[in-house]
PDB file of N, CA and C in Angstrom:
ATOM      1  N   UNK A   1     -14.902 -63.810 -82.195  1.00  0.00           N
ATOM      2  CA  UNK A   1     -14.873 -62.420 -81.766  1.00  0.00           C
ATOM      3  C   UNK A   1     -16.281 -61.858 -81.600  1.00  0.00           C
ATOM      4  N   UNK A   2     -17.410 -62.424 -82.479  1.00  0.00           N
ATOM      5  CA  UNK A   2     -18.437 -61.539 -82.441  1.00  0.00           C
ATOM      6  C   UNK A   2     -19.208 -62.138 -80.847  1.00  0.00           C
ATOM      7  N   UNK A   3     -18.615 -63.123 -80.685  1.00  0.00           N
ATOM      8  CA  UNK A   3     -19.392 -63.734 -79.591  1.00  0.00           C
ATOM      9  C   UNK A   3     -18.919 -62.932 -77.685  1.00  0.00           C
ATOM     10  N   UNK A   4     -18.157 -62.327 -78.572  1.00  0.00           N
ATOM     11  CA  UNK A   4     -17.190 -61.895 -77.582  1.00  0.00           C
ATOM     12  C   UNK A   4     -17.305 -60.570 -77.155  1.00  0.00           C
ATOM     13  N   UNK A   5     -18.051 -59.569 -78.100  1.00  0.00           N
ATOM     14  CA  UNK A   5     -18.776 -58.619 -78.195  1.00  0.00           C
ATOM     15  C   UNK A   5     -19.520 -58.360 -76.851  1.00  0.00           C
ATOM     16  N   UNK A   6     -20.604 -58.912 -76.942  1.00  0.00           N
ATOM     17  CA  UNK A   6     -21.501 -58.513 -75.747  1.00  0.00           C
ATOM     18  C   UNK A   6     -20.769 -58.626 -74.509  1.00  0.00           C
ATOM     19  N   UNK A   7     -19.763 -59.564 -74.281  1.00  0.00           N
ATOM     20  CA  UNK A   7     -18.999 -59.432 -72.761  1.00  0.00           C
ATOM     21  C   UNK A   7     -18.379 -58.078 -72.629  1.00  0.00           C
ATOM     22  N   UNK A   8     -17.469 -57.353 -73.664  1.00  0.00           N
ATOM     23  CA  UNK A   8     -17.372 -56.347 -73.748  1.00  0.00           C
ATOM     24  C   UNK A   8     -17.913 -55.309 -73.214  1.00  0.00           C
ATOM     25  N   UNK A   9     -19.023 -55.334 -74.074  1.00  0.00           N
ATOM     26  CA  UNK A   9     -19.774 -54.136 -73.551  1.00  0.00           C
ATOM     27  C   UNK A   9     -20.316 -54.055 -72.608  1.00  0.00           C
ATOM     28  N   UNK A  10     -20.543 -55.168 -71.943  1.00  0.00           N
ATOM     29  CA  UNK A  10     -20.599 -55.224 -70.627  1.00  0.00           C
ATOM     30  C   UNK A  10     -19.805 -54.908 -69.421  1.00  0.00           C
ATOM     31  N   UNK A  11     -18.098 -55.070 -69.744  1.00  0.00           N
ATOM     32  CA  UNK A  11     -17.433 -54.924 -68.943  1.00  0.00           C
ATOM     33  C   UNK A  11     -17.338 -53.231 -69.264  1.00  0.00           C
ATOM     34  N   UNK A  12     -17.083 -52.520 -70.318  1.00  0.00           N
ATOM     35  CA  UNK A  12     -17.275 -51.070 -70.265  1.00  0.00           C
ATOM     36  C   UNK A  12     -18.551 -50.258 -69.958  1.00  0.00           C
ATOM     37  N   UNK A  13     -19.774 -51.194 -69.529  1.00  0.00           N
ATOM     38  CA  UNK A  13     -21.095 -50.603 -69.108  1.00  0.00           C
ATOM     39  C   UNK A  13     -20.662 -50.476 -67.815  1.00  0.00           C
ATOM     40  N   UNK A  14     -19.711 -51.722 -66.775  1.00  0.00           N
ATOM     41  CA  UNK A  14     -19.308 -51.647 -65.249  1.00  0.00           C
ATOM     42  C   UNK A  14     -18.257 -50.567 -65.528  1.00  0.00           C
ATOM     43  N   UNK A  15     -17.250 -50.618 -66.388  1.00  0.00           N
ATOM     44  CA  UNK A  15     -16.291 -49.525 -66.151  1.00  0.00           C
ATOM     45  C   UNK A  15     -15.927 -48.926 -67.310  1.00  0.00           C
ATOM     46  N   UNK A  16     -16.524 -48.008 -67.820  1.00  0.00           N
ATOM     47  CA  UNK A  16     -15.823 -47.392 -69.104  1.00  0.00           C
ATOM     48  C   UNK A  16     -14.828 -46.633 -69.022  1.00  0.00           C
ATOM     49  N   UNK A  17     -14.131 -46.379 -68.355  1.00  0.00           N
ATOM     50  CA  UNK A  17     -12.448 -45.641 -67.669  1.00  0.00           C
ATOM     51  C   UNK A  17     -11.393 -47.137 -68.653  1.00  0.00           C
ATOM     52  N   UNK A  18     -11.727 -48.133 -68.767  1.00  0.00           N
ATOM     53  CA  UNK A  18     -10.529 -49.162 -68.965  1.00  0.00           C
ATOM     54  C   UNK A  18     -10.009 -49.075 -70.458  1.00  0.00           C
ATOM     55  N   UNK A  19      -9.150 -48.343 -70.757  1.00  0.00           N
ATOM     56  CA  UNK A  19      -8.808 -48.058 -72.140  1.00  0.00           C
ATOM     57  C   UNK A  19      -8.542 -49.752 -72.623  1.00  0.00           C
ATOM     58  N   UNK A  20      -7.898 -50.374 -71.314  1.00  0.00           N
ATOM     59  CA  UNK A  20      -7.556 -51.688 -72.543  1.00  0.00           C
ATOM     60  C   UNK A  20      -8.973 -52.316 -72.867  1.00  0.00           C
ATOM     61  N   UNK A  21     -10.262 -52.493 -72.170  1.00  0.00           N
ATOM     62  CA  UNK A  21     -10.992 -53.333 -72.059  1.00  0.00           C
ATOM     63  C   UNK A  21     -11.418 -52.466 -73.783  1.00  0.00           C
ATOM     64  N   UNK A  22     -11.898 -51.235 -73.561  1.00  0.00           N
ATOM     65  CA  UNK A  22     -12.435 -50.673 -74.742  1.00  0.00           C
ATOM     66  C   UNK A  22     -11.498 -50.964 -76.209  1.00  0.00           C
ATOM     67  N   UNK A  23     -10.470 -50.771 -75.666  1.00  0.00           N
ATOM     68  CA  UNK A  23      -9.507 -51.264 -76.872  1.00  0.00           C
ATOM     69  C   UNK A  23      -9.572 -52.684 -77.773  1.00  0.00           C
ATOM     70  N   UNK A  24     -10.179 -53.108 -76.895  1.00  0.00           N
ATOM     71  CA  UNK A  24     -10.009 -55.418 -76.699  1.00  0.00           C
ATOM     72  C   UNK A  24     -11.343 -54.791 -77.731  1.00  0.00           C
ATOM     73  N   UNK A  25     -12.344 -54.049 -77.470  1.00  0.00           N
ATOM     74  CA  UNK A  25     -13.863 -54.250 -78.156  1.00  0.00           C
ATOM     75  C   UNK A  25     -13.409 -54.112 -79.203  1.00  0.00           C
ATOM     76  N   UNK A  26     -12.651 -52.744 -79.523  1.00  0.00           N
ATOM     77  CA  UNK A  26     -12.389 -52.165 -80.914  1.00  0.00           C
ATOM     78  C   UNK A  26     -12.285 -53.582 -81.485  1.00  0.00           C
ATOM     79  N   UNK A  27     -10.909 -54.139 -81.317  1.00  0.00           N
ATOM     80  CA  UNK A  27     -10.337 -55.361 -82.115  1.00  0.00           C
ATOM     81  C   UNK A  27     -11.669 -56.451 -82.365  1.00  0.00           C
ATOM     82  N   UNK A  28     -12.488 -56.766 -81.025  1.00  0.00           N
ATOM     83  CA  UNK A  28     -13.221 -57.626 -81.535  1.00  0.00           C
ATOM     84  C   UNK A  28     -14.089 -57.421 -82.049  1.00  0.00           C
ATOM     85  N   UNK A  29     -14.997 -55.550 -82.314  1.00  0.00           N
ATOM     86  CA  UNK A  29     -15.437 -55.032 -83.398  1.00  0.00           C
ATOM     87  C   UNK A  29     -14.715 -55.807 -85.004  1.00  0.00           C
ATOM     88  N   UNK A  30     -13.187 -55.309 -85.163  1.00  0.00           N
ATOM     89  CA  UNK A  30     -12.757 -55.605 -86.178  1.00  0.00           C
ATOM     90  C   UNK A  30     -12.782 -56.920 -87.277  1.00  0.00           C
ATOM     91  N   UNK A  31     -12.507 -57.824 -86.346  1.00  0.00           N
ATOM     92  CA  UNK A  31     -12.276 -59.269 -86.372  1.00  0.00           C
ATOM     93  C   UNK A  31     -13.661 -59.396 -86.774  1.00  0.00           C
ATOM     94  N   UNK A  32     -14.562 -58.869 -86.575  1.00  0.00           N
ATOM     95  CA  UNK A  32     -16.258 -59.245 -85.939  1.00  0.00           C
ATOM     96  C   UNK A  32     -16.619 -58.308 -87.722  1.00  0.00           C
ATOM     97  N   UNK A  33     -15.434 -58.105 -88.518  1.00  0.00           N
ATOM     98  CA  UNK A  33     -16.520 -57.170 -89.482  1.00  0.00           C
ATOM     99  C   UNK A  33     -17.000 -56.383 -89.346  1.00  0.00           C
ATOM    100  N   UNK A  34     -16.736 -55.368 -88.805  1.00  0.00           N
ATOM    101  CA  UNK A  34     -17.433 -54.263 -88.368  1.00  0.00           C
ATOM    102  C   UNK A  34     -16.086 -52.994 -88.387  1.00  0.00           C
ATOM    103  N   UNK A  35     -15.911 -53.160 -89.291  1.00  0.00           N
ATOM    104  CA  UNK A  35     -14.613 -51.554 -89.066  1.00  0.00           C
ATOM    105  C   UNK A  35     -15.249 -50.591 -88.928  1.00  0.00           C
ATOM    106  N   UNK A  36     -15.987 -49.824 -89.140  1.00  0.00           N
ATOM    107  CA  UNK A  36     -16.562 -48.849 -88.757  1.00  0.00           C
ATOM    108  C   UNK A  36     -16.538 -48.566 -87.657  1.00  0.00           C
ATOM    109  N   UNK A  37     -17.354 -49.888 -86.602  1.00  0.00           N
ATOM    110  CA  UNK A  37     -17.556 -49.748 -85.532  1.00  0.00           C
ATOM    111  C   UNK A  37     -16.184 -49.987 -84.360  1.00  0.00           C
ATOM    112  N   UNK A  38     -15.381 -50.537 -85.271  1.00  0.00           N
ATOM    113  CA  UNK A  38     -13.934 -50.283 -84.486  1.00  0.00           C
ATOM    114  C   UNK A  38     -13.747 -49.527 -84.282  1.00  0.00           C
ATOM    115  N   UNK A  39     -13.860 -48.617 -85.540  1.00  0.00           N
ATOM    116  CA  UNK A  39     -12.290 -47.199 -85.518  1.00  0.00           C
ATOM    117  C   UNK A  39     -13.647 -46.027 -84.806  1.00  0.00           C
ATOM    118  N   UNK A  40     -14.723 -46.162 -84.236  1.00  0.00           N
ATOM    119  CA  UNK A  40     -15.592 -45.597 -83.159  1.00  0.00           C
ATOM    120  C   UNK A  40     -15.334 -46.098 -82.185  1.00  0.00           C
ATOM    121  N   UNK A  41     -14.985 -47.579 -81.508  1.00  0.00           N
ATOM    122  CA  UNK A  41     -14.509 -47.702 -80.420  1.00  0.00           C
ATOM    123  C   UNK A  41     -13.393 -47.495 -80.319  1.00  0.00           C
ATOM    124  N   UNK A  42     -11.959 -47.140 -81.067  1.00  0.00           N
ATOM    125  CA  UNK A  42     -11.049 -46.777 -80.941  1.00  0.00           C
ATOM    126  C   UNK A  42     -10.821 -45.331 -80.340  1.00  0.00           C
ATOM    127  N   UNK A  43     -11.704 -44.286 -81.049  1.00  0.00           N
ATOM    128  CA  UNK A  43     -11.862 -43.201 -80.675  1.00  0.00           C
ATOM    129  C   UNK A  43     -12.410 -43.067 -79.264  1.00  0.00           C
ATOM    130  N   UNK A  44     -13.091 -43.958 -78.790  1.00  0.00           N
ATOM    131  CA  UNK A  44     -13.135 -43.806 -76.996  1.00  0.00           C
ATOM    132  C   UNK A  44     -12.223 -44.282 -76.679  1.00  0.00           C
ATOM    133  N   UNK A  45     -11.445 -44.942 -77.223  1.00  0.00           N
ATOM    134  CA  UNK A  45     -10.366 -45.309 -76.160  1.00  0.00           C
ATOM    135  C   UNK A  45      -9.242 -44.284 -75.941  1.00  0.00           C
ATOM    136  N   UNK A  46      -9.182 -43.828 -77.591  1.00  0.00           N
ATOM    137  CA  UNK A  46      -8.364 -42.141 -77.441  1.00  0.00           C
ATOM    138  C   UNK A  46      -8.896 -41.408 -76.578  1.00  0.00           C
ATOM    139  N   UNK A  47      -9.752 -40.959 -75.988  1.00  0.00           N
ATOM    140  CA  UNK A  47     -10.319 -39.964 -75.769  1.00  0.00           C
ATOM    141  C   UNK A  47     -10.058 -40.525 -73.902  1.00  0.00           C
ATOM    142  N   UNK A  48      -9.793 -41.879 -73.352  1.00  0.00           N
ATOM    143  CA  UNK A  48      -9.857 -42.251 -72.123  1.00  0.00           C
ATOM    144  C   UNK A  48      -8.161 -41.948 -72.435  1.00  0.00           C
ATOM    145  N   UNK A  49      -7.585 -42.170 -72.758  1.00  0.00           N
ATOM    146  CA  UNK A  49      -5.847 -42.160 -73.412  1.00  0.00           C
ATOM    147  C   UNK A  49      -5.253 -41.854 -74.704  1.00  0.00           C
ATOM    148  N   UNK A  50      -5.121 -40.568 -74.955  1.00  0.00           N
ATOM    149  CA  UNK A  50      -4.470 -40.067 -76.324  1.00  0.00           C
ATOM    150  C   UNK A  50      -3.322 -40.612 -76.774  1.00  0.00           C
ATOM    151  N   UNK A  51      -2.692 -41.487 -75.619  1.00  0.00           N
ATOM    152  CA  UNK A  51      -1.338 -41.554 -76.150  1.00  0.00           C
ATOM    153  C   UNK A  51      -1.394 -43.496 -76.071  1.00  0.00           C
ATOM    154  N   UNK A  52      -2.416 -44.024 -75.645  1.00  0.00           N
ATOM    155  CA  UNK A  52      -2.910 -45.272 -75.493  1.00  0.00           C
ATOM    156  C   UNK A  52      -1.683 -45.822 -77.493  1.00  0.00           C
ATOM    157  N   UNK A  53      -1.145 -46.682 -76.702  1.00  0.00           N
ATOM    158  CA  UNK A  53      -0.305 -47.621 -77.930  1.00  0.00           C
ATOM    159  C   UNK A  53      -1.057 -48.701 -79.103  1.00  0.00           C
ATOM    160  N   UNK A  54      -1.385 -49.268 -78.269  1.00  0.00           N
ATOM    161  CA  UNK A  54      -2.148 -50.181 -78.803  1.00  0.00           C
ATOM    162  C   UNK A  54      -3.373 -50.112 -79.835  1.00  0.00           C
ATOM    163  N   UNK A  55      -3.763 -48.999 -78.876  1.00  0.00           N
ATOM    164  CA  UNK A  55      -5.078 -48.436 -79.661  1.00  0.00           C
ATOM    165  C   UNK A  55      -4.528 -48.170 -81.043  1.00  0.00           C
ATOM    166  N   UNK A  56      -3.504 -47.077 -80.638  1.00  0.00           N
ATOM    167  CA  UNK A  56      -3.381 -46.370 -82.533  1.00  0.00           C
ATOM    168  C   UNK A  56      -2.737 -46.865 -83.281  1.00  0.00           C
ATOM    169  N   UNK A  57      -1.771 -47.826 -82.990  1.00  0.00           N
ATOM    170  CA  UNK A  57      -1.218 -49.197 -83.605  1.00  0.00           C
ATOM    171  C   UNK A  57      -2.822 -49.626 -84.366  1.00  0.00           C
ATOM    172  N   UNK A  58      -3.824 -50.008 -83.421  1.00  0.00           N
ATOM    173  CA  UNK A  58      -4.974 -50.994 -84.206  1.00  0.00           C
ATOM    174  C   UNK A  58      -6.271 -49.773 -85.137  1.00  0.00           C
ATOM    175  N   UNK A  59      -5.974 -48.636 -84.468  1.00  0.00           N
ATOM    176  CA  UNK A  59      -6.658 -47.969 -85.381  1.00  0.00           C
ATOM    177  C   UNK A  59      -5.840 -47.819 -87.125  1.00  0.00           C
ATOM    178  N   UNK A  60      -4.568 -47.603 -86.932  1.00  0.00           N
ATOM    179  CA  UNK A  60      -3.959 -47.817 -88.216  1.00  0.00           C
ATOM    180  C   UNK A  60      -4.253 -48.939 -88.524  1.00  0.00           C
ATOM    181  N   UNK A  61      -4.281 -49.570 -88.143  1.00  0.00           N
ATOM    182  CA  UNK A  61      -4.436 -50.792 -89.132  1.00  0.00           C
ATOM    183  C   UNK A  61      -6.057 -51.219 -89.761  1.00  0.00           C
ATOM    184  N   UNK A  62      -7.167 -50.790 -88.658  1.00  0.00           N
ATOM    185  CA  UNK A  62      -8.251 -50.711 -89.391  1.00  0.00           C
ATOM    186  C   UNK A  62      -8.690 -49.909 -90.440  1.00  0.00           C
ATOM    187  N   UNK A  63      -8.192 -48.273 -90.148  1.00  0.00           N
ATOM    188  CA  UNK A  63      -8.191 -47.517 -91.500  1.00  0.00           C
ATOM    189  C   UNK A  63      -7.625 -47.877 -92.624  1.00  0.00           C
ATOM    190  N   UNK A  64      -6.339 -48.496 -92.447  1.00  0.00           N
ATOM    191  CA  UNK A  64      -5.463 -49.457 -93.699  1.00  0.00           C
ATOM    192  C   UNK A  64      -6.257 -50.379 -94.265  1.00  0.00           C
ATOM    193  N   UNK A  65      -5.778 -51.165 -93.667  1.00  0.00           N
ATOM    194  CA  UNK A  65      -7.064 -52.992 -94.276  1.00  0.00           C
ATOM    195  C   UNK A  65      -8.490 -52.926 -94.547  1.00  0.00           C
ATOM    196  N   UNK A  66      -9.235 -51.892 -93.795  1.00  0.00           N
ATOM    197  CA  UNK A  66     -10.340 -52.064 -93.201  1.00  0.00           C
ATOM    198  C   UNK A  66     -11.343 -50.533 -94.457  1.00  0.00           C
ATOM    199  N   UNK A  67     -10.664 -49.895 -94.193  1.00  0.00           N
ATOM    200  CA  UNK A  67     -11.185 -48.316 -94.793  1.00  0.00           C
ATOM    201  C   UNK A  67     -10.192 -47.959 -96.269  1.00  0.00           C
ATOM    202  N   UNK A  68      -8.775 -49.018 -96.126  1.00  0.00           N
ATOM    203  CA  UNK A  68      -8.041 -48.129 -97.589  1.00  0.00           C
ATOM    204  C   UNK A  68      -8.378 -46.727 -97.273  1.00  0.00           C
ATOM    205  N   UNK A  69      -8.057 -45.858 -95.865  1.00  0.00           N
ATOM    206  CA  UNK A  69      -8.001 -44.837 -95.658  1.00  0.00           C
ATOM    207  C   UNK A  69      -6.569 -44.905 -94.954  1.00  0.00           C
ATOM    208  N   UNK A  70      -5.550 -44.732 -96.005  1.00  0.00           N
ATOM    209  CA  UNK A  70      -4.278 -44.571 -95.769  1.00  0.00           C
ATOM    210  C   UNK A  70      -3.347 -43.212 -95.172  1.00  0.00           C
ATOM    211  N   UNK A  71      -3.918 -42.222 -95.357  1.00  0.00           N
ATOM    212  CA  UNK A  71      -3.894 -40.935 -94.861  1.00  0.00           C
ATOM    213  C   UNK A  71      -4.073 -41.358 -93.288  1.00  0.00           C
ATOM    214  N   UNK A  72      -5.608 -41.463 -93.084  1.00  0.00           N
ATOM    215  CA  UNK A  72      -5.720 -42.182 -91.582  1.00  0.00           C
ATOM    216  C   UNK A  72      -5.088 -42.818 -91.058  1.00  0.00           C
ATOM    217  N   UNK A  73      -4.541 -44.187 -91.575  1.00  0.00           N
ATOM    218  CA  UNK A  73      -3.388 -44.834 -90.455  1.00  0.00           C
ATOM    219  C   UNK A  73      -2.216 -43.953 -90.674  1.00  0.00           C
ATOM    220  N   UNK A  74      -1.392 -43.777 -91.429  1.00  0.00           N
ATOM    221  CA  UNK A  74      -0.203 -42.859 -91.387  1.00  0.00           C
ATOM    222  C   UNK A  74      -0.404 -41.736 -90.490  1.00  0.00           C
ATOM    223  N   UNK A  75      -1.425 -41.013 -90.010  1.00  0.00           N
ATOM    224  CA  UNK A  75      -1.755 -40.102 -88.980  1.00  0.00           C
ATOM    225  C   UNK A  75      -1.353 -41.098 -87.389  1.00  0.00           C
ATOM    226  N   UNK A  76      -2.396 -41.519 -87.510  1.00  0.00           N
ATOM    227  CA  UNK A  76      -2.469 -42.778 -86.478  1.00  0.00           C
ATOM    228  C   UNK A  76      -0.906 -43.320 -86.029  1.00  0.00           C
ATOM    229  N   UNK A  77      -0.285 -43.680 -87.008  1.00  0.00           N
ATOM    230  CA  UNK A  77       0.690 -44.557 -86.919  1.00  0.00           C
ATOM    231  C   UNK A  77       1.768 -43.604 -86.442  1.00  0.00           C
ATOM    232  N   UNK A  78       2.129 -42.336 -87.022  1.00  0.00           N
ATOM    233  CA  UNK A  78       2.689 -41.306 -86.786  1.00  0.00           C
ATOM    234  C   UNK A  78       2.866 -40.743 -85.619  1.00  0.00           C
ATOM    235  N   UNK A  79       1.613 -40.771 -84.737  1.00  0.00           N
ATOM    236  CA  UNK A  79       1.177 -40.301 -83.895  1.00  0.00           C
ATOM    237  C   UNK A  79       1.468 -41.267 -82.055  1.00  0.00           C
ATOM    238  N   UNK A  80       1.236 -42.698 -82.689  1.00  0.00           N
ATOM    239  CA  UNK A  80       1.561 -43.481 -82.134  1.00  0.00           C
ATOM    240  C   UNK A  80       3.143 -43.686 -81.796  1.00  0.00           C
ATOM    241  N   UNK A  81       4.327 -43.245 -82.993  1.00  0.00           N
ATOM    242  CA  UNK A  81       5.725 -43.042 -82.314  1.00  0.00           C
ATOM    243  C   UNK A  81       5.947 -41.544 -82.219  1.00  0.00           C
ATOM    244  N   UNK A  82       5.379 -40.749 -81.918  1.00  0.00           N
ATOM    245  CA  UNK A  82       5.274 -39.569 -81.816  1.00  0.00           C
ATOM    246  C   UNK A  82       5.058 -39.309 -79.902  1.00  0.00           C
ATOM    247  N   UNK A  83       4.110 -40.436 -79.647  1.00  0.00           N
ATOM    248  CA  UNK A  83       4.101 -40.085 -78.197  1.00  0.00           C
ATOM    249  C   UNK A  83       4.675 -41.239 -77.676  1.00  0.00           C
ATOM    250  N   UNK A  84       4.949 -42.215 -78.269  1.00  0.00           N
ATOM    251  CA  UNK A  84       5.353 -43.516 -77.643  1.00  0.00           C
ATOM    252  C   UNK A  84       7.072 -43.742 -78.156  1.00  0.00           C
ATOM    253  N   UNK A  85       7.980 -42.935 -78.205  1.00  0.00           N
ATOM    254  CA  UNK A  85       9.007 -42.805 -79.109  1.00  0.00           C
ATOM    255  C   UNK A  85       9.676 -44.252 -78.831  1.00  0.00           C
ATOM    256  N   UNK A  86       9.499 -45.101 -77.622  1.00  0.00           N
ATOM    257  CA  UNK A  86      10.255 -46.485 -77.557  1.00  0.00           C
ATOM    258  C   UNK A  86       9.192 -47.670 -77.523  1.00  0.00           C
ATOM    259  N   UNK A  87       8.262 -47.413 -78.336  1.00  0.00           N
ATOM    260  CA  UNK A  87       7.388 -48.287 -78.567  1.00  0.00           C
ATOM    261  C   UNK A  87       8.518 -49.633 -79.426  1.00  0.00           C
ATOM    262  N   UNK A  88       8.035 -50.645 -78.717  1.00  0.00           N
ATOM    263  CA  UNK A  88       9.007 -51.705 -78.847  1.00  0.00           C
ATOM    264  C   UNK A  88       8.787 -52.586 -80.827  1.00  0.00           C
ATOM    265  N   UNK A  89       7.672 -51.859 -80.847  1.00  0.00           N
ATOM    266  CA  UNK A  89       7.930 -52.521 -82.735  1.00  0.00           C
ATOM    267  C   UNK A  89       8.052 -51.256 -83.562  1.00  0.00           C
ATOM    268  N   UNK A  90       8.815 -49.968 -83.306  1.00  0.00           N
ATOM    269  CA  UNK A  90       8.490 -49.018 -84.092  1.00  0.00           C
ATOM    270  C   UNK A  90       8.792 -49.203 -85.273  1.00  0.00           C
ATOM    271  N   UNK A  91      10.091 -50.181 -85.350  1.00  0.00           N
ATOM    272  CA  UNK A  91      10.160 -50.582 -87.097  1.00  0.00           C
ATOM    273  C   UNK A  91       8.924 -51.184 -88.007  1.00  0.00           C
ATOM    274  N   UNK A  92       8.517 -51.692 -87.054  1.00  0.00           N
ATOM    275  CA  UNK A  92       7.281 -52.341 -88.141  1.00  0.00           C
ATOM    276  C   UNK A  92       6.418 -51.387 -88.490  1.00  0.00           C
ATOM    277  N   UNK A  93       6.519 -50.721 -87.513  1.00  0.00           N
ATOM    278  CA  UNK A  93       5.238 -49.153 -87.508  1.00  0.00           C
ATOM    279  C   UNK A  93       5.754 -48.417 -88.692  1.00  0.00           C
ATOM    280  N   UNK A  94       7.073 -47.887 -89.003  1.00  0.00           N
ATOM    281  CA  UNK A  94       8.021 -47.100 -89.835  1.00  0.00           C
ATOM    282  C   UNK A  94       7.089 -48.030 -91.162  1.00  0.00           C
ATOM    283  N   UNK A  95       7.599 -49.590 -91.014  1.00  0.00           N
ATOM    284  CA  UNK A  95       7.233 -50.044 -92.333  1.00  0.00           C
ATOM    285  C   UNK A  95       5.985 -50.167 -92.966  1.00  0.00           C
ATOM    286  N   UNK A  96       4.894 -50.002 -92.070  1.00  0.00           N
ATOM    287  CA  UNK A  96       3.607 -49.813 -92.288  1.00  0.00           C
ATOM    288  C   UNK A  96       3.608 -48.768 -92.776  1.00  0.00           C
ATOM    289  N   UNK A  97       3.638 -47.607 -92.480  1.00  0.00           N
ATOM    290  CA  UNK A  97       3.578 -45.984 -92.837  1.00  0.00           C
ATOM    291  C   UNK A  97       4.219 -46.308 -94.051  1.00  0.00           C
ATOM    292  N   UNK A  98       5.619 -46.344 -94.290  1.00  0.00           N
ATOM    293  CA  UNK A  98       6.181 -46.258 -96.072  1.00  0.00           C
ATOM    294  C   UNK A  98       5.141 -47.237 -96.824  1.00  0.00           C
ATOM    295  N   UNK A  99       4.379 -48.299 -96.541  1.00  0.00           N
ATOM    296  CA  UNK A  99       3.284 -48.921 -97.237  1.00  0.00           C
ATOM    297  C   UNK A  99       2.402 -48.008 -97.379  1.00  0.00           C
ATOM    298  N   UNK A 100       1.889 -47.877 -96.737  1.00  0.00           N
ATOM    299  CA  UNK A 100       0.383 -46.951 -96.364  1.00  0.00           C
ATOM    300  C   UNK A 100       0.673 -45.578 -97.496  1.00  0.00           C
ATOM    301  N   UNK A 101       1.643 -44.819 -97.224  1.00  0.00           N
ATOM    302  CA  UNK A 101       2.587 -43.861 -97.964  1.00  0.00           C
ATOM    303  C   UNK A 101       2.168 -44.525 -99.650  1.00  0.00           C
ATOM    304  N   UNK A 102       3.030 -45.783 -99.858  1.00  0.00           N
ATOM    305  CA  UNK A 102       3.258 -46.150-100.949  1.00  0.00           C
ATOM    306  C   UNK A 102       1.527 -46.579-102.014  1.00  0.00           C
ATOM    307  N   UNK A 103       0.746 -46.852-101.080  1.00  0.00           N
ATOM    308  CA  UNK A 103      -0.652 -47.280-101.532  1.00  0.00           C
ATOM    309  C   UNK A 103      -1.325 -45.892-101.249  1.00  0.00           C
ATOM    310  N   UNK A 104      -1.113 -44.917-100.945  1.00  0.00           N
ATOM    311  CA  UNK A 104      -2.022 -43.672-101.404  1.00  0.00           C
ATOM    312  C   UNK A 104      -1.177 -42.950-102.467  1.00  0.00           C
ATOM    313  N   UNK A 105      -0.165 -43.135-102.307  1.00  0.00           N
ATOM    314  CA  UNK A 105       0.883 -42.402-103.878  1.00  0.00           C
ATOM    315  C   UNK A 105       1.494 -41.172-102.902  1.00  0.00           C
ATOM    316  N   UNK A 106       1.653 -40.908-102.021  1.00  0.00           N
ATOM    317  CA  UNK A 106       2.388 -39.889-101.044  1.00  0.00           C
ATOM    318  C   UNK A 106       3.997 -39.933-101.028  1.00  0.00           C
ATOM    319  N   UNK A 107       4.863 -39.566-101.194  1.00  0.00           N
ATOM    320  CA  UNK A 107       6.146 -39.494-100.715  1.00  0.00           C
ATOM    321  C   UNK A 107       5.887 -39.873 -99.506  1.00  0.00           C
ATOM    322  N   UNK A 108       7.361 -40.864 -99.063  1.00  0.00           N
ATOM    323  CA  UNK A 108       8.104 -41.045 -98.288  1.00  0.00           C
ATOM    324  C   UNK A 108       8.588 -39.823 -97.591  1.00  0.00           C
TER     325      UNK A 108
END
């Protein structure tokens, strides 16, 4: 992934409009050790697409794994079947959130 980086940013230096390409960085930010710098490329990709799936699917999960900022993905995750209501794994999404829920001490 880290090698994979610089193509990235290259392809969003030719077009930064491509939510998936920016999205692909986030992840290979992630993979690459760098959460921080994910859940900052995630946020451009929100900002090219608020309602972008993928993205807030992977931003929850970097605030989760990545930050133990569980508040954050449950926003994220929330938000993600909130605009995407037939997002095709919402169960898994549901079951992430009651985790996420369950590891900050929040009600269900």
């Amino acid at each position: 992934y880290a090698e994979a980086i610089p193509f990235y940013r290259q392809a969003m230096a030719a077009d930064g409009s491509d939510v998936n390409v920016s999205t692909d960085l986030g992840t290979a930010l992630w993979y690459a050790g760098q959460p921080d710098d994910a859940i900052a490329q995630y946020e451009v990709s929100l900002r090219l697409d608020p309602t972008h799936a993928q993205t807030l699917f992977n931003l929850g999960i970097v605030k989760s794994d990545g930050k133990r900022d569980y508040s954050g993905a449950v926003r994220a995750w929330e938000t993600l079947l909130q605009v995407n209501p037939a997002y095709p794994d919402a169960q898994r999404v549901r079951t992430l959130i009651g985790e996420a829920r369950a590891k900050s001490g929040v009600a269900n």
